[in-house]
N, C-alpha and C. Protein backbone atom coordinates (compact mmCIF):
# COMPACT_ATOMS: atom_id res chain seq x y z
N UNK A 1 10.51 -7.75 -11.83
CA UNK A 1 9.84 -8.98 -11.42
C UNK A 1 8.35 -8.69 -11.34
N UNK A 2 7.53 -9.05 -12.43
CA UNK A 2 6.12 -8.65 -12.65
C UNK A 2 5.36 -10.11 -12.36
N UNK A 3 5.58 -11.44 -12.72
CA UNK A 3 4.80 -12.35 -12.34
C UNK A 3 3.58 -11.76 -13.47
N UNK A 4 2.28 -12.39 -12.94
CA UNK A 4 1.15 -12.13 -13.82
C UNK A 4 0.83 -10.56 -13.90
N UNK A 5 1.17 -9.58 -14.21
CA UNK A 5 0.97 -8.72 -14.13
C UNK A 5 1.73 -7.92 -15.39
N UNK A 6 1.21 -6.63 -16.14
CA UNK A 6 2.10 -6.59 -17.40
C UNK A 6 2.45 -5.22 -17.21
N UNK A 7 4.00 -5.31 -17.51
CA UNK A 7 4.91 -4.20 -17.95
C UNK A 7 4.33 -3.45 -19.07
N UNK A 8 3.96 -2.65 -19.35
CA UNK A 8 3.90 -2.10 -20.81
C UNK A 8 4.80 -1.21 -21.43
N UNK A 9 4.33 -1.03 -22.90
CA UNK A 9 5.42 -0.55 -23.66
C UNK A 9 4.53 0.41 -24.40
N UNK A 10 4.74 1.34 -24.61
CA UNK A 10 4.13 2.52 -25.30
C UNK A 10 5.19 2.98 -26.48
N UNK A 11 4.51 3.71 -27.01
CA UNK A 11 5.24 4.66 -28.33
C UNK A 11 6.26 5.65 -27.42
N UNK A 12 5.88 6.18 -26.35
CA UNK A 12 6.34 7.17 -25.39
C UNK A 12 7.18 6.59 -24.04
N UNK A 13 7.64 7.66 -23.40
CA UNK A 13 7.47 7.09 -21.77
C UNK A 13 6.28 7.88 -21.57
N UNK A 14 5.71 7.14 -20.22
CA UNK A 14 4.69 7.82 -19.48
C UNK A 14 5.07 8.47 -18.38
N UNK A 15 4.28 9.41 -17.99
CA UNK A 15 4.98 10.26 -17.01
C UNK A 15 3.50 9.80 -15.79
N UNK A 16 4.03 10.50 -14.64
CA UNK A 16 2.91 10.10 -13.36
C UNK A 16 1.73 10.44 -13.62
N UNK A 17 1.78 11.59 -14.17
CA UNK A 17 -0.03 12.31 -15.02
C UNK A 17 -0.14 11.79 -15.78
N UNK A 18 0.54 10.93 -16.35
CA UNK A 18 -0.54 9.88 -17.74
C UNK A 18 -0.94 9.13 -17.05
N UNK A 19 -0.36 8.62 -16.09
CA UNK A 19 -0.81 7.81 -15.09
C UNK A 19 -2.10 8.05 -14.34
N UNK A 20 -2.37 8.99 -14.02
CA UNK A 20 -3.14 9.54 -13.23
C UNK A 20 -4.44 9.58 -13.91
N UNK A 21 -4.33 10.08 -15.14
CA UNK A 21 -5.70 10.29 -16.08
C UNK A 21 -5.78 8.85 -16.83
N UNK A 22 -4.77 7.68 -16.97
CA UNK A 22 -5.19 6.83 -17.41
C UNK A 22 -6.36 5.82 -15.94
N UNK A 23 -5.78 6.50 -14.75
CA UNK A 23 -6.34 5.68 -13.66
C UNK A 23 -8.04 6.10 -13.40
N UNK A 24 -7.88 7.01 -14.42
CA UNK A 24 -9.80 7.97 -14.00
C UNK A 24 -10.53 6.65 -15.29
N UNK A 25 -10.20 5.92 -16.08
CA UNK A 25 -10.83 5.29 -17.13
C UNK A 25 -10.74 3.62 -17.16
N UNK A 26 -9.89 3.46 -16.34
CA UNK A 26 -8.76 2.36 -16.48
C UNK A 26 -9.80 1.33 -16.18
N UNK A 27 -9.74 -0.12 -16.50
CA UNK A 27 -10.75 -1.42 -16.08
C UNK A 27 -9.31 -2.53 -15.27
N UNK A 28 -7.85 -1.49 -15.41
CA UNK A 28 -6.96 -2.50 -14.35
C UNK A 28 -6.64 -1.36 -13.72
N UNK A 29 -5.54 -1.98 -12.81
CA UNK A 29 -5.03 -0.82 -11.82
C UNK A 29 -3.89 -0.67 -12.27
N UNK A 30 -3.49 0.65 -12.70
CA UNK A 30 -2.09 1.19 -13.40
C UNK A 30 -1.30 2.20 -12.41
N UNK A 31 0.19 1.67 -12.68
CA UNK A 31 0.66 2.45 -11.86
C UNK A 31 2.61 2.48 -12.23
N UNK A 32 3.08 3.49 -12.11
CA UNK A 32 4.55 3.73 -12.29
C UNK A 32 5.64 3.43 -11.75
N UNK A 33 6.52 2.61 -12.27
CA UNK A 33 7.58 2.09 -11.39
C UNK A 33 8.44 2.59 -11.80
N UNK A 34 9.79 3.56 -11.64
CA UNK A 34 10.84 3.85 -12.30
C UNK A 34 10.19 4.20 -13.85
N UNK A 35 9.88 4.32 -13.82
CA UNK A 35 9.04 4.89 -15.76
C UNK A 35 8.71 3.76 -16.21
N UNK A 36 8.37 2.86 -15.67
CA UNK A 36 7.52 1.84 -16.26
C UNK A 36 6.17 1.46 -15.96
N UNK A 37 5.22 1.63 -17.05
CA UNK A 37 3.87 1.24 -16.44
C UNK A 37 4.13 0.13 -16.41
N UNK A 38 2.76 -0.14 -15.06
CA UNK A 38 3.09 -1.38 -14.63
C UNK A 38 1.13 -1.93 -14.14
N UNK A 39 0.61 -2.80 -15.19
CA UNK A 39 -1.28 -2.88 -14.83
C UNK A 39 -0.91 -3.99 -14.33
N UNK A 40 -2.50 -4.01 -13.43
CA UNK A 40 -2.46 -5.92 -12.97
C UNK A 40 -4.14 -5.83 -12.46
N UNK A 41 -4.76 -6.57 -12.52
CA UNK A 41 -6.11 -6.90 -13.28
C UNK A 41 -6.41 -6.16 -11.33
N UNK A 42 -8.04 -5.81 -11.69
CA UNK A 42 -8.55 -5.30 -10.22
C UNK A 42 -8.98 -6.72 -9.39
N UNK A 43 -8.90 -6.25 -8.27
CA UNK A 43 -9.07 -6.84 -6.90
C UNK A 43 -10.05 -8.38 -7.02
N UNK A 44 -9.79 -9.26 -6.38
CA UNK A 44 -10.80 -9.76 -6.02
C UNK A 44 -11.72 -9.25 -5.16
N UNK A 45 -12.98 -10.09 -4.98
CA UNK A 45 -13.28 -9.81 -3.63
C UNK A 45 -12.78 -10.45 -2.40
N UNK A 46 -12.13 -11.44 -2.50
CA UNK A 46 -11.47 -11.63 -0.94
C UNK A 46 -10.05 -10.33 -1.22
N UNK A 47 -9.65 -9.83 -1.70
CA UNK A 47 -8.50 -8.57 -1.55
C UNK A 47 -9.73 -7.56 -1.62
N UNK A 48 -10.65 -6.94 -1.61
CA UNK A 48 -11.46 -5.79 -1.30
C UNK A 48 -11.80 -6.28 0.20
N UNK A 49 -12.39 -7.58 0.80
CA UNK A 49 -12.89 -7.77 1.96
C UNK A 49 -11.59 -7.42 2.87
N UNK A 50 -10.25 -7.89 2.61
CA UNK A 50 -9.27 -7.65 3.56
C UNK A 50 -8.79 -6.51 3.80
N UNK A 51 -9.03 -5.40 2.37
CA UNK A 51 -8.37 -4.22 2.39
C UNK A 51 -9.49 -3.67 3.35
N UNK A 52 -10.61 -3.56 3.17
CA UNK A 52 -11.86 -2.88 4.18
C UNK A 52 -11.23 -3.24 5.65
N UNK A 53 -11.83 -4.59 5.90
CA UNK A 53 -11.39 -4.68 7.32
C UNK A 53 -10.24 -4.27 7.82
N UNK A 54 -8.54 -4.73 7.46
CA UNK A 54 -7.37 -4.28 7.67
C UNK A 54 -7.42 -2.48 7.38
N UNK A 55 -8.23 -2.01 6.96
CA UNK A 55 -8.10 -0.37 6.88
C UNK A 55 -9.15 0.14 7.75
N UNK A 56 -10.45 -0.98 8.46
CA UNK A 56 -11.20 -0.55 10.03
C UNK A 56 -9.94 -0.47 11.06
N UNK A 57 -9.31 -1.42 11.54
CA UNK A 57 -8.40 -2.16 12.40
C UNK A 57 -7.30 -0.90 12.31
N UNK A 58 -6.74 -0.23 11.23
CA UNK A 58 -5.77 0.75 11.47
C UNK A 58 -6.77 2.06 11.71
N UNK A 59 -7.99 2.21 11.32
CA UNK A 59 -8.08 3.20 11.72
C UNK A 59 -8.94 3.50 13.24
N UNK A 60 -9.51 2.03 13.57
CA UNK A 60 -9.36 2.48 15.38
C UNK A 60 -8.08 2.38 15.87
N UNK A 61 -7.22 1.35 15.75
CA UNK A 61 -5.30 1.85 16.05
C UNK A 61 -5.36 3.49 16.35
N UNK A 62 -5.21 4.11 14.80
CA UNK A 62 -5.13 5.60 14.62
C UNK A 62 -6.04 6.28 15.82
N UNK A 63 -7.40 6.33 15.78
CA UNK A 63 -7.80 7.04 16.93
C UNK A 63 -7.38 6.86 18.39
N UNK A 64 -7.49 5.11 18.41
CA UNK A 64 -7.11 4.87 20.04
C UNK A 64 -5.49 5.64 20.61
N UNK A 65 -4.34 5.28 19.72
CA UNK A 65 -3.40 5.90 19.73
C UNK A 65 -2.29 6.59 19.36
N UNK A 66 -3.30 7.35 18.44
CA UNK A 66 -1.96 8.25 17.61
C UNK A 66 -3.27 9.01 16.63
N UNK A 67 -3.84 9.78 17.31
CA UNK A 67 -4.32 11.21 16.34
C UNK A 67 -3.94 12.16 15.17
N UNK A 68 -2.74 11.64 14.95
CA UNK A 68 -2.34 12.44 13.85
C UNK A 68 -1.92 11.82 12.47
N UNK A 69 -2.48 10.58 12.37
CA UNK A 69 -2.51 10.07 10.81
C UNK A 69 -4.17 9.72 10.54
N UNK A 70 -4.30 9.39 9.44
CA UNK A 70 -5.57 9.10 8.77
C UNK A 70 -5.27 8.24 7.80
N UNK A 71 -6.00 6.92 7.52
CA UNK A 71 -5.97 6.42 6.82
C UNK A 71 -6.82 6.27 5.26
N UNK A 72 -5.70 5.59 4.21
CA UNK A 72 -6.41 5.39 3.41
C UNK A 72 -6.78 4.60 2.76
N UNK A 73 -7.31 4.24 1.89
CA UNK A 73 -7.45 3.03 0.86
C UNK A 73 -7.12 3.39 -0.97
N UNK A 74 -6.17 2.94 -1.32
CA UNK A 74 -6.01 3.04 -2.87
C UNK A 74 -6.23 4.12 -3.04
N UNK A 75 -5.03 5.12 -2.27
CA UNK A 75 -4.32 6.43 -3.00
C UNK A 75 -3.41 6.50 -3.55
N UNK A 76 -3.10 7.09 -4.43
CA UNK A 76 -2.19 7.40 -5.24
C UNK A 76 -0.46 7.71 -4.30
N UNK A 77 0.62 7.40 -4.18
CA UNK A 77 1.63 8.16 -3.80
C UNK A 77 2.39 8.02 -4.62
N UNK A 78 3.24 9.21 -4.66
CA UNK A 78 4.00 9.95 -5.96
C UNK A 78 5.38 10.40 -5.68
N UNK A 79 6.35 10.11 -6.91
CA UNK A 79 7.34 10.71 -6.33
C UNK A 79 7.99 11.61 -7.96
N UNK A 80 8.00 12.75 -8.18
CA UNK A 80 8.50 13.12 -9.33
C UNK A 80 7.44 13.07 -10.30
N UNK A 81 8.04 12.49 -12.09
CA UNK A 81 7.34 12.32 -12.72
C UNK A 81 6.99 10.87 -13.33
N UNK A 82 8.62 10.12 -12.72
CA UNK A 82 8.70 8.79 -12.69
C UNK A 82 7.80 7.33 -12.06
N UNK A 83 7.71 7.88 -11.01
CA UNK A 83 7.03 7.14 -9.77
C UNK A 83 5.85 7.63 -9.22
N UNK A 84 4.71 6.34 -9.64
CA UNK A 84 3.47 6.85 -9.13
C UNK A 84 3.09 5.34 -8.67
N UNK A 85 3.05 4.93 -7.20
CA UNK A 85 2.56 3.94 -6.74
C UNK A 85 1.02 3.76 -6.13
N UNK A 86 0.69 2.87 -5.68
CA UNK A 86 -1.13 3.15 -5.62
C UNK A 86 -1.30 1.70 -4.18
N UNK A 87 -0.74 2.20 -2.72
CA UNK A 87 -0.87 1.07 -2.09
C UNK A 87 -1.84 0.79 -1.69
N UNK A 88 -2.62 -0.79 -1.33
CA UNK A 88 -4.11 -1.04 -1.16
C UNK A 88 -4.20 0.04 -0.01
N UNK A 89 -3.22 0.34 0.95
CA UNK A 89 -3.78 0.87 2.09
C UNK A 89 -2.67 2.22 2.17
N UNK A 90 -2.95 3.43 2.63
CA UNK A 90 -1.41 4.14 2.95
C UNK A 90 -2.25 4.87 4.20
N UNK A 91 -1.15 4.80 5.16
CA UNK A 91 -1.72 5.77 6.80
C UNK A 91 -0.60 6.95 6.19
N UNK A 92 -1.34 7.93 6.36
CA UNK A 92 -0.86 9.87 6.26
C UNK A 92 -0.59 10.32 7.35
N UNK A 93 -0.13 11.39 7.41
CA UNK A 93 0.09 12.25 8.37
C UNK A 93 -1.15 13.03 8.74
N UNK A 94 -1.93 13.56 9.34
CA UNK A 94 -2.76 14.33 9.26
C UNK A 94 -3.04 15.96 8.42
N UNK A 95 -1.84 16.34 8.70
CA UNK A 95 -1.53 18.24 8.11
C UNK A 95 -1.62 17.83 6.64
N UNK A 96 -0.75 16.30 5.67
CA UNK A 96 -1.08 15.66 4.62
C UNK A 96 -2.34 15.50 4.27
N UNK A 97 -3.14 14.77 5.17
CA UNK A 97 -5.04 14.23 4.57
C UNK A 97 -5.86 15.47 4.62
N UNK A 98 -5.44 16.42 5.48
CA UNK A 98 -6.04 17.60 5.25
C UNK A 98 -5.80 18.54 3.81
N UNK A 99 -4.78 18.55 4.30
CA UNK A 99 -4.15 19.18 2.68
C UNK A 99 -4.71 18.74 1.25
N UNK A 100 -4.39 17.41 1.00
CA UNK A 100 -5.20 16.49 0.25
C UNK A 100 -6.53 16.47 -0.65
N UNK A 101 -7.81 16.37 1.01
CA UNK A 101 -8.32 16.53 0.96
C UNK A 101 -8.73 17.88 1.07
N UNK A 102 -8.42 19.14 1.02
CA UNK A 102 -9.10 20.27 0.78
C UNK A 102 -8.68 20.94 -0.26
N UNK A 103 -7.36 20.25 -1.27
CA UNK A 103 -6.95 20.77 -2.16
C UNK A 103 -7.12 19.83 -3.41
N UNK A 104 -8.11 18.52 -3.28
CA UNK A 104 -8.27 17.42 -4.16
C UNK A 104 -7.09 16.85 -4.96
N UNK A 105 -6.18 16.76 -4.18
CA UNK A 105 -5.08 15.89 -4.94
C UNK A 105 -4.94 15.22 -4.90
N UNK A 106 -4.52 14.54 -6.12
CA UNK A 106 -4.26 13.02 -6.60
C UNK A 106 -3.51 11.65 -5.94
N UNK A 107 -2.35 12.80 -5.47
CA UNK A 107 -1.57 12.12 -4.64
C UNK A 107 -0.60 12.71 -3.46
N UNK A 108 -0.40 11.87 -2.84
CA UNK A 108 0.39 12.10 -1.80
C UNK A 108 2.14 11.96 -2.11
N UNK A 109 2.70 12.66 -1.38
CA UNK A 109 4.23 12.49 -1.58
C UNK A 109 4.50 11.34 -0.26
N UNK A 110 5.92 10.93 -0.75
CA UNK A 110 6.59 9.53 0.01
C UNK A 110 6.53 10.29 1.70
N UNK A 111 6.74 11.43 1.98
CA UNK A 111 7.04 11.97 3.29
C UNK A 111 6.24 11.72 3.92
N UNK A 112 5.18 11.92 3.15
CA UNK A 112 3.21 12.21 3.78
C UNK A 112 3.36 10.50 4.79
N UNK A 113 3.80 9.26 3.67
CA UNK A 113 3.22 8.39 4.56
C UNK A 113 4.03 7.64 5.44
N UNK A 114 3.51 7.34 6.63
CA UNK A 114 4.28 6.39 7.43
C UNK A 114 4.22 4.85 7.49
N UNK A 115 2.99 4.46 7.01
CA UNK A 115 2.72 2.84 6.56
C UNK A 115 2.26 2.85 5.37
N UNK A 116 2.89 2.16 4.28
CA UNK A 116 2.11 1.37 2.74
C UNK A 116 1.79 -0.34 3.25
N UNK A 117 0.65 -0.10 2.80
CA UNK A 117 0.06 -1.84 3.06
C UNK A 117 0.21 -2.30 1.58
N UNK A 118 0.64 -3.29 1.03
CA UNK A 118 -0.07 -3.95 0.06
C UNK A 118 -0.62 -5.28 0.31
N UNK A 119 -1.68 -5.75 -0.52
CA UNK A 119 -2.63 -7.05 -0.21
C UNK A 119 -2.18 -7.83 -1.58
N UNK A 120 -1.63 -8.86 -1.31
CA UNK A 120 -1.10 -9.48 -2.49
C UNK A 120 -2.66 -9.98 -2.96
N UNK A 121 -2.13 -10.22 -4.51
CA UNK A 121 -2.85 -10.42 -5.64
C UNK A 121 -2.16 -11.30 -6.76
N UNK A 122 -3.05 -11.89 -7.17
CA UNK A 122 -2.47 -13.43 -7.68
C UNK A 122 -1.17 -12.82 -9.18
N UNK A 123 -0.58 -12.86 -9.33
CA UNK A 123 0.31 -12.50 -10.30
C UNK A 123 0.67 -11.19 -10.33
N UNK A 124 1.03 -10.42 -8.83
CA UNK A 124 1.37 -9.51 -8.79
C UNK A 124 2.32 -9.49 -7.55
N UNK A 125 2.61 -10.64 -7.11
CA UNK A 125 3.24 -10.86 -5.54
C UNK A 125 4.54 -10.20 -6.02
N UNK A 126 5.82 -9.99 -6.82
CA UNK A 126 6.84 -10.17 -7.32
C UNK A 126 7.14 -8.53 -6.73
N UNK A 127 6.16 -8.19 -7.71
CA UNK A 127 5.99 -6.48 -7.35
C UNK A 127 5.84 -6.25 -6.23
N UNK A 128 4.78 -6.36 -5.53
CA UNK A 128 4.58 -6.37 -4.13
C UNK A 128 5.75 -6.50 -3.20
N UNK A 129 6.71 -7.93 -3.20
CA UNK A 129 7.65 -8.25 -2.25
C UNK A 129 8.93 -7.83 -2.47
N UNK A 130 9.12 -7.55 -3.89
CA UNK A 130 10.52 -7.29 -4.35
C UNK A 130 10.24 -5.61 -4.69
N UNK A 131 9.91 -5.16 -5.69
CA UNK A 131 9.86 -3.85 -6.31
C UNK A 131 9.71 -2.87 -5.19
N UNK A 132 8.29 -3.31 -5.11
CA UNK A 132 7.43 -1.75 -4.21
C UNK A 132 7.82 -1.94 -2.29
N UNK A 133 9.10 -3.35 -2.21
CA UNK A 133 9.64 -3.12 -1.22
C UNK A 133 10.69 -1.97 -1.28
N UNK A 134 11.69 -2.22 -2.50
CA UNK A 134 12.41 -1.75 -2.27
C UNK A 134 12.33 0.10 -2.69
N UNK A 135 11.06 0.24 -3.62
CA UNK A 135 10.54 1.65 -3.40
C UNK A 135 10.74 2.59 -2.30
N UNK A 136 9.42 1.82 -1.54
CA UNK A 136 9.05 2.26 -0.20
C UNK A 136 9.95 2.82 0.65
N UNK A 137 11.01 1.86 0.77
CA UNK A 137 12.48 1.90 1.32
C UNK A 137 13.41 2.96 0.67
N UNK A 138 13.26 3.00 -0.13
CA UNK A 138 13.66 4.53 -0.87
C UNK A 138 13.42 5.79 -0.84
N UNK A 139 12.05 5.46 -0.75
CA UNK A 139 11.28 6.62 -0.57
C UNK A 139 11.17 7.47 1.21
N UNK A 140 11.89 5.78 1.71
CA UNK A 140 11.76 6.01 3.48
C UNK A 140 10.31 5.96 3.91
N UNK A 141 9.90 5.63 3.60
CA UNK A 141 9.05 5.63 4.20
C UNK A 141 8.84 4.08 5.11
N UNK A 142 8.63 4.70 6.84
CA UNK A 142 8.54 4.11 7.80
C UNK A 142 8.12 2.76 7.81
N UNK A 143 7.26 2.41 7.46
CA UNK A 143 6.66 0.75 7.79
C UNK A 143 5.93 0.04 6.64
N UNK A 144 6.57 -1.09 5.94
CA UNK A 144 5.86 -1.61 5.28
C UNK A 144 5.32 -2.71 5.37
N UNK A 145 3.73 -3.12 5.08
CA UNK A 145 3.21 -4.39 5.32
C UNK A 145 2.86 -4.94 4.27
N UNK A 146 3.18 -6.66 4.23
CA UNK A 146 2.51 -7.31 3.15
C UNK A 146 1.71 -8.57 3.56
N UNK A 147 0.56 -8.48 3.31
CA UNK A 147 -0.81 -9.17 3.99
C UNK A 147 -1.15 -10.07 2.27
N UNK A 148 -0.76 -11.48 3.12
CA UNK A 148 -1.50 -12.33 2.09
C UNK A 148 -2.55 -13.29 2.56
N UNK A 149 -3.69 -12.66 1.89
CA UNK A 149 -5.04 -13.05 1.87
C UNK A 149 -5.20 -14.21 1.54
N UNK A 150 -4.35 -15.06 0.99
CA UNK A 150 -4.52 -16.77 0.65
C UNK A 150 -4.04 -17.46 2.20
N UNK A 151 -3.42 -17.08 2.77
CA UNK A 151 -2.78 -17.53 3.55
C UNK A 151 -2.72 -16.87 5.27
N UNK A 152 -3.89 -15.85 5.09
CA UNK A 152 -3.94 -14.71 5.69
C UNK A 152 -2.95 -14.97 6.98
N UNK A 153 -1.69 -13.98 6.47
CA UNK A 153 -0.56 -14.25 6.77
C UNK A 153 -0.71 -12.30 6.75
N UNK A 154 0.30 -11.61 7.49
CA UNK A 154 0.87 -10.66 7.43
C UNK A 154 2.49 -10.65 7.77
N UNK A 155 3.30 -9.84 7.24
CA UNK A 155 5.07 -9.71 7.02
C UNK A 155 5.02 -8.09 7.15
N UNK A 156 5.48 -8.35 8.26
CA UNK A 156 5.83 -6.34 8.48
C UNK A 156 7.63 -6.11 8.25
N UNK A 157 7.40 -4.87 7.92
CA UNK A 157 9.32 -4.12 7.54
C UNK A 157 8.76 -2.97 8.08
N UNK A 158 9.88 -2.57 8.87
CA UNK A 158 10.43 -1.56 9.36
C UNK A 158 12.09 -0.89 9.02
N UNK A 159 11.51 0.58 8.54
CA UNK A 159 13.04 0.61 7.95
C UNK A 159 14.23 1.21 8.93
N UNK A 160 15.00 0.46 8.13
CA UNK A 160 16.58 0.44 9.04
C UNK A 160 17.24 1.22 8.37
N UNK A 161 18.00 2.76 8.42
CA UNK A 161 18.95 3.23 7.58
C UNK A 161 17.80 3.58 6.23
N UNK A 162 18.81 3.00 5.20
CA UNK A 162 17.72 2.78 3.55
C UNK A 162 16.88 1.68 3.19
N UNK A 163 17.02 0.83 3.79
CA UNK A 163 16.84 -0.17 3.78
C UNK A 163 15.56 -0.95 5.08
N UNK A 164 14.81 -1.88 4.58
CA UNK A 164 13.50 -2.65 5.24
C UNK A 164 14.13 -3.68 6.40
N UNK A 165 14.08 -3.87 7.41
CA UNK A 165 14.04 -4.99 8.47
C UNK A 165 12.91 -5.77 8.60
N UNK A 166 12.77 -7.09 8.49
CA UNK A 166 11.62 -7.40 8.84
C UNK A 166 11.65 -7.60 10.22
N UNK A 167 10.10 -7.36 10.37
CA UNK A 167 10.49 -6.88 12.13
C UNK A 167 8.94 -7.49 12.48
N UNK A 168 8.11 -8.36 11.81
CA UNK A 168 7.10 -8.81 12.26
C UNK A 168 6.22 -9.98 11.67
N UNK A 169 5.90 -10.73 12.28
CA UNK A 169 4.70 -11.92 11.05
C UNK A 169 3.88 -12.18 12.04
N UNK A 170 2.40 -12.52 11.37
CA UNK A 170 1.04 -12.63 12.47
C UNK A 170 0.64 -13.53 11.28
N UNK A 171 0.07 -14.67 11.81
CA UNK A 171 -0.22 -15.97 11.39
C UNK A 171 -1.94 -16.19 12.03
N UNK A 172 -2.70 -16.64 11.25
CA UNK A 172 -4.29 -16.86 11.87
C UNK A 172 -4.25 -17.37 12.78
N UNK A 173 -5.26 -17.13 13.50
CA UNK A 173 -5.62 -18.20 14.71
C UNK A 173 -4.71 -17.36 16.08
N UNK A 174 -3.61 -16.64 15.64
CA UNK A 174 -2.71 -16.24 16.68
C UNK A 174 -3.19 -14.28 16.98
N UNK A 175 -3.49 -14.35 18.34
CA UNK A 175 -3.53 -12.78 18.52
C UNK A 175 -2.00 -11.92 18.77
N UNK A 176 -1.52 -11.11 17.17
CA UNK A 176 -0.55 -10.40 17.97
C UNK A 176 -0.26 -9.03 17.59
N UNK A 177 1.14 -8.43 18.17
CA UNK A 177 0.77 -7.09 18.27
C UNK A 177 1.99 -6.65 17.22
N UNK A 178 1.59 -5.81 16.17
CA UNK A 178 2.84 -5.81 15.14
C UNK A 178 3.09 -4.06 15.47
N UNK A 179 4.56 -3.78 15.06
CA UNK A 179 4.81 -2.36 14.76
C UNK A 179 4.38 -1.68 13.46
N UNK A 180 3.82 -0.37 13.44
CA UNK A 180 3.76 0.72 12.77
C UNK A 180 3.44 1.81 13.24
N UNK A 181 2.79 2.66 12.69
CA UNK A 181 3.24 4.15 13.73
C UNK A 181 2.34 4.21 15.02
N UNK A 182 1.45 2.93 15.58
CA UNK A 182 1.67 2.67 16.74
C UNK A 182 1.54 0.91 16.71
N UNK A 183 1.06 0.38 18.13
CA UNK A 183 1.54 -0.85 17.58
C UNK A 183 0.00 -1.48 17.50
N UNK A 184 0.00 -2.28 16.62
CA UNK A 184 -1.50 -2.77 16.03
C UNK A 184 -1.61 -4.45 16.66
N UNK A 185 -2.90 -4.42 17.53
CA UNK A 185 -2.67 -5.87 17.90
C UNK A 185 -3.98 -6.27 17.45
N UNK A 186 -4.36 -7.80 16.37
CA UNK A 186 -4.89 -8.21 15.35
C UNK A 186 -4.57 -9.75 15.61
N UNK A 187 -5.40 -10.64 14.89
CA UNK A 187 -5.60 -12.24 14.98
C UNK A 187 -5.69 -11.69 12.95
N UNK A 188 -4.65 -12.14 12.15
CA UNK A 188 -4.93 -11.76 10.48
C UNK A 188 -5.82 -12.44 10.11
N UNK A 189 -6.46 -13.64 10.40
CA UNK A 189 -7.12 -14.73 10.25
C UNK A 189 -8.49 -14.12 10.54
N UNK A 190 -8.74 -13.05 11.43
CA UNK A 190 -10.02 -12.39 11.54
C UNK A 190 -10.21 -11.55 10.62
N UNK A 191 -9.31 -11.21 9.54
CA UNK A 191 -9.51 -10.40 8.15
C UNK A 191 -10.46 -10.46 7.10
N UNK A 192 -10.25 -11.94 7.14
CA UNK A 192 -10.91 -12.56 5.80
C UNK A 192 -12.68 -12.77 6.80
N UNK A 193 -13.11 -12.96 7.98
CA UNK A 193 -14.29 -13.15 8.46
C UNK A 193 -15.28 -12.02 8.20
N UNK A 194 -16.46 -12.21 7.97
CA UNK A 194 -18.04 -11.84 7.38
C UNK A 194 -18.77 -11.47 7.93
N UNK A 195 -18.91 -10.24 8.82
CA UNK A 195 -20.09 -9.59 9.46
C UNK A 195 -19.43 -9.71 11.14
């Protein structure tokens, strides 16, 4: 389920390192689903303004209570040679961002993270709500959020077993407090605001 966004087809399969070196040149954002590339055109600027702010907001969360993740913006996480996902936002472990960062790698493994954010994007929601849910959830990894910037709306999952629970929604105008690896309290509607 790609919506505006394109599957491609190569002479080859691609593996996560084609991926990786196609992402050092690339004018879309490419990324691996089950061995399928998968581009979808770059960001607006209202999805760059939300990813900034929503990645301030987790990372005073992170300091105020819970020292041992670090956040990021549009890293790479990897699983094999199959799967290379790229969420607008991913919170790490710390012993991970260190590592990372002192060994310049590309990407992070599914363990490393405890929250993937994605910021929907106009012909890419499909992926977002269906696919790289049920990834994430595969991969286990702890908390997933999907923040739509048209509607500045947020939908939190928390996983149950193998599988995502939704376990949260924050609507503008409303101050509330959602779960992830601690609990984040936010008005989403203050996302999209300017200085």
């Amino acid at each position: 389920m790609c919506g505006g966004c394109v599957k491609a087809v190569f002479d080859r399969e691609w593996t996560a390192d084609d991926v990786i070196a196609a992402q050092e040149t690339s004018l879309v954002r490419v990324e691996l689903l089950d061995g399928v590339v998968v581009m979808s055109p770059l960001s607006s600027v209202r999805h760059q303004h939300v990813c900034v702010s929503l990645s301030a907001v987790l990372a005073r969360a992170a300091v105020d209570g819970r020292n041992d993740v670090v956040v990021f913006r549009h890293s790479n996480v990897r699983r094999g040679d199959r799967d290379l996902l790229r969420p607008d936002i991913a919170v790490v472990g710390t012993a991970a961002a260190e590592s990372g960062v002192e060994g310049d790698h590309t990407a992070f493994a599914p363990e490393d993270v405890v929250l993937a954010v994605e910021v929907l994007s106009a012909g890419h929601q499909g992926v977002d709500r269906v696919d790289k849910l049920a990834k994430y959830a595969q991969w286990a990894i702890e908390s997933y959020w999907v923040v739509d910037p048209k509607q500045s709306t947020i939908e939190t999952f928390t996983l149950s077993g193998t599988e995502y629970v939704a376990s949260g929604t924050a609507e503008p105008g409303a101050v509330v407090t959602l779960p992830a690896f601690t609990p984040i309290t936010l008005d989403p509607g203050a996302l999209l605001r300017v200085g």
